[in-house]
Every structure is written in C-alpha cells, then in structure tokens.
Protein backbone atom coordinates (compact mmCIF):
# COMPACT_ATOMS: atom_id res chain seq x y z
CA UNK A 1 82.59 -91.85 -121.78
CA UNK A 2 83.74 -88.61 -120.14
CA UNK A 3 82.54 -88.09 -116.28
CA UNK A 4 82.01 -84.45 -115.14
CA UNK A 5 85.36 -82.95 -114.74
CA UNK A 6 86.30 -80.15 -111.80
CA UNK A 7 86.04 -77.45 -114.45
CA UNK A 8 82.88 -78.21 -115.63
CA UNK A 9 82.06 -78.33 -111.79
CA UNK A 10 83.49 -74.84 -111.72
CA UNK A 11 81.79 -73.45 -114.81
CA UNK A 12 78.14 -74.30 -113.14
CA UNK A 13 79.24 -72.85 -110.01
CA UNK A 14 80.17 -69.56 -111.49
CA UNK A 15 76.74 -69.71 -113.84
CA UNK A 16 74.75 -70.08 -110.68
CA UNK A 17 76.54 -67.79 -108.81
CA UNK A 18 76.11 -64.93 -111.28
CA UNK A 19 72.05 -65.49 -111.41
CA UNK A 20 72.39 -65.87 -107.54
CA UNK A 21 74.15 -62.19 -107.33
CA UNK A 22 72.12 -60.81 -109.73
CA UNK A 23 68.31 -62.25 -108.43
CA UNK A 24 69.51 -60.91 -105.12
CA UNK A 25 71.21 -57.80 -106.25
CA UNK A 26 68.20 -56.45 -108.32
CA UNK A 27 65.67 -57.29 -105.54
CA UNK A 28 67.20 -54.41 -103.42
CA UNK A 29 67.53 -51.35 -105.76
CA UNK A 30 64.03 -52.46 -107.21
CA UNK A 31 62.16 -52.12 -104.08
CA UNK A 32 64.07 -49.10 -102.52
CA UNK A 33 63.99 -47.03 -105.91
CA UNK A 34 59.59 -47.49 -105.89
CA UNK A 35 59.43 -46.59 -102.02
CA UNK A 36 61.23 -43.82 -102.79
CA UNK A 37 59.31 -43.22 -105.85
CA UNK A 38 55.90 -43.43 -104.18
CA UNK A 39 56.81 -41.50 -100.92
CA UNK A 40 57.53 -38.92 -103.54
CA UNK A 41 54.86 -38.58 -105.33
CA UNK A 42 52.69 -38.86 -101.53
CA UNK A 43 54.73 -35.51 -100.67
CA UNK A 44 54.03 -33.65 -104.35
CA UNK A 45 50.82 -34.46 -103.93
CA UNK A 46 50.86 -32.62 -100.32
CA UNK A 47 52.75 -29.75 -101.09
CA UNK A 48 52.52 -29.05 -105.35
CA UNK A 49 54.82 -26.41 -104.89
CA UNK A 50 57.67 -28.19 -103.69
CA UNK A 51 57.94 -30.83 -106.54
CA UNK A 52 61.10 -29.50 -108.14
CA UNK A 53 62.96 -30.18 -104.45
CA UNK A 54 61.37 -33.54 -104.28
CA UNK A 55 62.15 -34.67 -107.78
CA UNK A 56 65.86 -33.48 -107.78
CA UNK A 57 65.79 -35.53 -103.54
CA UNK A 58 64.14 -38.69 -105.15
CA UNK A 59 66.21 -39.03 -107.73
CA UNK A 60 69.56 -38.72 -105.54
CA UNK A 61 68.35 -41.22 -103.41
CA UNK A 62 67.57 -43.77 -106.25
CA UNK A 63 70.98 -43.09 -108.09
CA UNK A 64 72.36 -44.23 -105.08
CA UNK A 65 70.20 -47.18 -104.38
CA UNK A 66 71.14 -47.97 -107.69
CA UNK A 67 74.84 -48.46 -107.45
CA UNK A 68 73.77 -51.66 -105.03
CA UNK A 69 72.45 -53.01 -108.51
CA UNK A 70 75.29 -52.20 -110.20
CA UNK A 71 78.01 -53.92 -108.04
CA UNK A 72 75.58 -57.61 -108.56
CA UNK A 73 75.84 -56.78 -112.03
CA UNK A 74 80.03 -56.41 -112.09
CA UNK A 75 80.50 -59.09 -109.71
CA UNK A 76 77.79 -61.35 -112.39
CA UNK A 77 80.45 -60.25 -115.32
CA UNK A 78 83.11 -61.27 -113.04
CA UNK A 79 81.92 -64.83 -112.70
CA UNK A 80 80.74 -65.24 -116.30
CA UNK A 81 83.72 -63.63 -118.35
CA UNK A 82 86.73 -64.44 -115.47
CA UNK A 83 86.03 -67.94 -113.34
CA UNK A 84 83.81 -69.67 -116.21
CA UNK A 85 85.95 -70.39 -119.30
C-alpha cells in the first residue's frame, strides 16, 4: 500500500491555494464594483442630468476594481495548470 507521496502533498497544496486566491480575490472586486454601483445610482438619482458622466465614472472605476479579480484568477491558473501535475 502506497503512503501519500510529496507530490500528492504538492498537488493539494496548489488545489487549495487556487480556491484560497480566488475566495479572496473575488471578495474584493465584488464589494468595491456594488459600492460603486450604488453610490452611482444615489448621485443619478440627485442630479438626472448628469447620468451620462456618472455612468461613463462608474464604470472606469469598476474596470479597474476588476483587474484585482483578474490577477486571483491568473495566479488560480497558475497553480492548477503549472505546480499541480
């Protein structure tokens, strides 16, 4: 009967890892993108006529926030594809 070897050991790690990054690395983008989103939609509702400005502004801000959420997911691939074989 086989024990559980240093690869396997390594595999698990990398598994865990990439939920780890990716729990932590949506959690981020996901809560700044809706404040953004709702402070928004607080100032269209103050000034209607300004809705275009706010629109183009909010979504700026949440392409931004975004790219937080798109590092966890690379650095997920990473440890999937690369360190687990």
């Amino acid at each position: 009967m086989e024990g559980i070897t240093g690869a396997d050991l390594a595999n698990a790690a990398a598994y865990l890892g990439a939920g780890i990054a990716m729990g932590f690395g949506a959690i981020g983008p996901g809560i700044g993108e809706g404040f953004a989103a709702g402070k928004a939609c607080e100032g269209i509702a103050r000034t209607p006529e300004e809705a275009g400005l706010l629109t183009r502004t909010m979504l700026v801000g949440q392409a931004v926030s975004e790219s937080t959420g798109i590092y966890s997911l690379v650095i997920a691939l990473l440890l999937i594809f690369v360190v687990a074989k």
